[in-house]
C-alpha atoms as a PDB file:
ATOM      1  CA  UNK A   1     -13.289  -4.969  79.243  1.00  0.00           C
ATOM      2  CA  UNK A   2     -14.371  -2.880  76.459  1.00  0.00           C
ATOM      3  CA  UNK A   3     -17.987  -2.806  77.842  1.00  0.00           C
ATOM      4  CA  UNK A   4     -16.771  -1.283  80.840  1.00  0.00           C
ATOM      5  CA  UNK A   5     -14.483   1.097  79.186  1.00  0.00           C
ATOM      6  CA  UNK A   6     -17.412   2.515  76.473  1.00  0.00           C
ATOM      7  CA  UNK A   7     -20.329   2.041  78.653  1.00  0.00           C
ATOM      8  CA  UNK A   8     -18.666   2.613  82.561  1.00  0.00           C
ATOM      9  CA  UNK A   9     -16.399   4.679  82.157  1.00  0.00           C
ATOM     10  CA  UNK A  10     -17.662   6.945  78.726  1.00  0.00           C
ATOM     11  CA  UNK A  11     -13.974   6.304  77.083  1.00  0.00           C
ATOM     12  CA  UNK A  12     -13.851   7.958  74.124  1.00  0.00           C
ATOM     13  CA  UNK A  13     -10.597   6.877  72.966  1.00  0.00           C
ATOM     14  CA  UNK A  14      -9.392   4.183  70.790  1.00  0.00           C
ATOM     15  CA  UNK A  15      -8.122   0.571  72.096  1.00  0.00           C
ATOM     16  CA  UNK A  16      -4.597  -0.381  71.635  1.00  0.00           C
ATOM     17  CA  UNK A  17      -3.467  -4.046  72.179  1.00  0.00           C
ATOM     18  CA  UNK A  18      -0.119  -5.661  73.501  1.00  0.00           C
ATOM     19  CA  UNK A  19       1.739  -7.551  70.185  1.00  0.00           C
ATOM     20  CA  UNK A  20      -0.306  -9.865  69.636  1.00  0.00           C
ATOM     21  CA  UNK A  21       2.388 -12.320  67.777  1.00  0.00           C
ATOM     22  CA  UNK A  22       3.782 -12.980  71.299  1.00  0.00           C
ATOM     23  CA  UNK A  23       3.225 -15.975  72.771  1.00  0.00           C
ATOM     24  CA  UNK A  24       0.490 -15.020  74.821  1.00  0.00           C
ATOM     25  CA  UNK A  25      -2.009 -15.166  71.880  1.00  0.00           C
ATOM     26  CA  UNK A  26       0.309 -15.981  69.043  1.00  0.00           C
ATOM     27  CA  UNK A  27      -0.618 -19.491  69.220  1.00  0.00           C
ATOM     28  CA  UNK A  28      -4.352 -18.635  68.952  1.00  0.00           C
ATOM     29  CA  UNK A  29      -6.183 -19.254  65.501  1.00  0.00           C
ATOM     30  CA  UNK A  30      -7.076 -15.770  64.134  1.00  0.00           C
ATOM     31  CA  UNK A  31      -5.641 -13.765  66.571  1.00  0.00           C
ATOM     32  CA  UNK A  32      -5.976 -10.607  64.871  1.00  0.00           C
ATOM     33  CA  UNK A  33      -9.838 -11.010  64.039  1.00  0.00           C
ATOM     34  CA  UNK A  34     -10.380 -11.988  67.370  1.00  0.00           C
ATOM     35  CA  UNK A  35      -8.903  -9.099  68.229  1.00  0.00           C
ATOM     36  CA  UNK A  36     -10.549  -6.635  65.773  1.00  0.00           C
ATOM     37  CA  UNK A  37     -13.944  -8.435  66.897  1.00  0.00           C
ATOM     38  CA  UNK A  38     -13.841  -7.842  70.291  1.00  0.00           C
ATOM     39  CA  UNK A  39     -13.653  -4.018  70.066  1.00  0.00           C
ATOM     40  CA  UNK A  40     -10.199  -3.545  69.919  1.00  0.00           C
ATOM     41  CA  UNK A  41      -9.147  -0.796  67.334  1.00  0.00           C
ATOM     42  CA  UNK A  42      -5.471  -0.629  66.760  1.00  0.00           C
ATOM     43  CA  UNK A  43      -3.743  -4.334  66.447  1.00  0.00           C
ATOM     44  CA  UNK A  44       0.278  -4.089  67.001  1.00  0.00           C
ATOM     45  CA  UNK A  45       1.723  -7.163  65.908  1.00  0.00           C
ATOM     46  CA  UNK A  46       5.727  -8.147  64.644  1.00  0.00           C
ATOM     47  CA  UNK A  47       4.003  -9.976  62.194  1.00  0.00           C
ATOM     48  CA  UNK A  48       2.083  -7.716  59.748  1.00  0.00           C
ATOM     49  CA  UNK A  49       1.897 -10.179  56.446  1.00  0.00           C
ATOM     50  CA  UNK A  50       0.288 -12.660  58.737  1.00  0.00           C
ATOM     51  CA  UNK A  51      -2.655  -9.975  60.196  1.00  0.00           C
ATOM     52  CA  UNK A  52      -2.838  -8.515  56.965  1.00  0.00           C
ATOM     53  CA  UNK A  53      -3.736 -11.963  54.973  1.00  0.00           C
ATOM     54  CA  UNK A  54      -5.749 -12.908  58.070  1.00  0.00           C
ATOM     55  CA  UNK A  55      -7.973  -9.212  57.536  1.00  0.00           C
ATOM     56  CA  UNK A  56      -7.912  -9.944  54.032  1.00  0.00           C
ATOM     57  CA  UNK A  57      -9.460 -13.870  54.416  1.00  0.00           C
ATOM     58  CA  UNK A  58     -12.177 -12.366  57.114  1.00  0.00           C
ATOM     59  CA  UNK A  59     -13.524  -9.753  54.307  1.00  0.00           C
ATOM     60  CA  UNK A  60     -13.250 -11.964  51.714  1.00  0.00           C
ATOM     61  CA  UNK A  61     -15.793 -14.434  53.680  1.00  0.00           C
ATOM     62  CA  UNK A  62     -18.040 -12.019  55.178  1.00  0.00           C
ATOM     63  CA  UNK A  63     -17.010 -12.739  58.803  1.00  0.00           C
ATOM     64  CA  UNK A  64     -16.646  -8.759  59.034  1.00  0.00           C
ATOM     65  CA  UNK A  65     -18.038  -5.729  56.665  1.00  0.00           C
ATOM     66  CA  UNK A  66     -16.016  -3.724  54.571  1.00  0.00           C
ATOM     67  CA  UNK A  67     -17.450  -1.127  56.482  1.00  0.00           C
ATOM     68  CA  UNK A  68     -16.502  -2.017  60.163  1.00  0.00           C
ATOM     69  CA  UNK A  69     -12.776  -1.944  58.834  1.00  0.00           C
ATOM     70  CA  UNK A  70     -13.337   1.125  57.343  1.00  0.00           C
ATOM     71  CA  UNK A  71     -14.655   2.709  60.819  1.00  0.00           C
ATOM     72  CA  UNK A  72     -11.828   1.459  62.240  1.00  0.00           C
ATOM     73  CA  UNK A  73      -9.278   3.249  59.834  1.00  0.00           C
ATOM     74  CA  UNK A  74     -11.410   6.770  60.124  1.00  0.00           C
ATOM     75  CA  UNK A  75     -11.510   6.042  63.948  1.00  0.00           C
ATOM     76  CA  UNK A  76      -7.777   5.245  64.088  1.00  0.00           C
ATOM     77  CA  UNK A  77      -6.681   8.444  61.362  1.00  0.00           C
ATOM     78  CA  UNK A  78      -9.096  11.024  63.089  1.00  0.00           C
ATOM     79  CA  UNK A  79      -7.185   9.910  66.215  1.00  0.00           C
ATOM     80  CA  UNK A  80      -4.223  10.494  64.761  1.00  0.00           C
ATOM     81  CA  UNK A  81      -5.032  13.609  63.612  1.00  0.00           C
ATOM     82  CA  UNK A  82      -6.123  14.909  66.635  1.00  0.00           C
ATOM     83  CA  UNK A  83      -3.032  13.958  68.335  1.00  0.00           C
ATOM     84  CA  UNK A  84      -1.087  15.690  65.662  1.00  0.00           C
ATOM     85  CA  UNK A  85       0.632  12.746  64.297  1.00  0.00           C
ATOM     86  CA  UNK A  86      -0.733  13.084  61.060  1.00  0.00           C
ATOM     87  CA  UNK A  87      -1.545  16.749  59.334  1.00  0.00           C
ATOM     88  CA  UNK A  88      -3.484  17.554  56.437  1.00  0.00           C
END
């Protein structure tokens, strides 16, 4: 899905998902770096303490760079910024 969205159809945009601590994926190991792997950039989730030590555990071992999560934030704030949710 995100190949088609970048490469078919040029979106420029960032990737939102569903919640992912509903029962759809809850119940999936490492939902949240599955979901941060496969090109999504904003995660919404109920539970926050269990994505955050889940982000946390994936730099720590080097399953993702310090600097792919930091894309993500600059991708997700200049968003933000451009949408006026966030000023200088």
């Amino acid at each position: 899905i995100h190949n088609l969205l970048r490469k078919n159809l040029n979106f420029k945009g960032i990737v939102i998902t569903d919640d992912i601590s509903m029962k759809a994926v809850s119940e999936n190991n490492d939902s949240t770096l599955k979901a941060l792997l496969a090109g999504n950039n904003l995660i919404i989730t109920s539970n926050y303490q269990e994505s955050y030590s889940e982000i946390s555990k994936a730099l720590q071992d080097n399953i993702i760079p310090e600097e792919y999560l930091d894309y993500l934030v600059l991708r997700n704030l200049a968003w933000k910024y451009s949408k006026n949710l966030i000023s200088e």
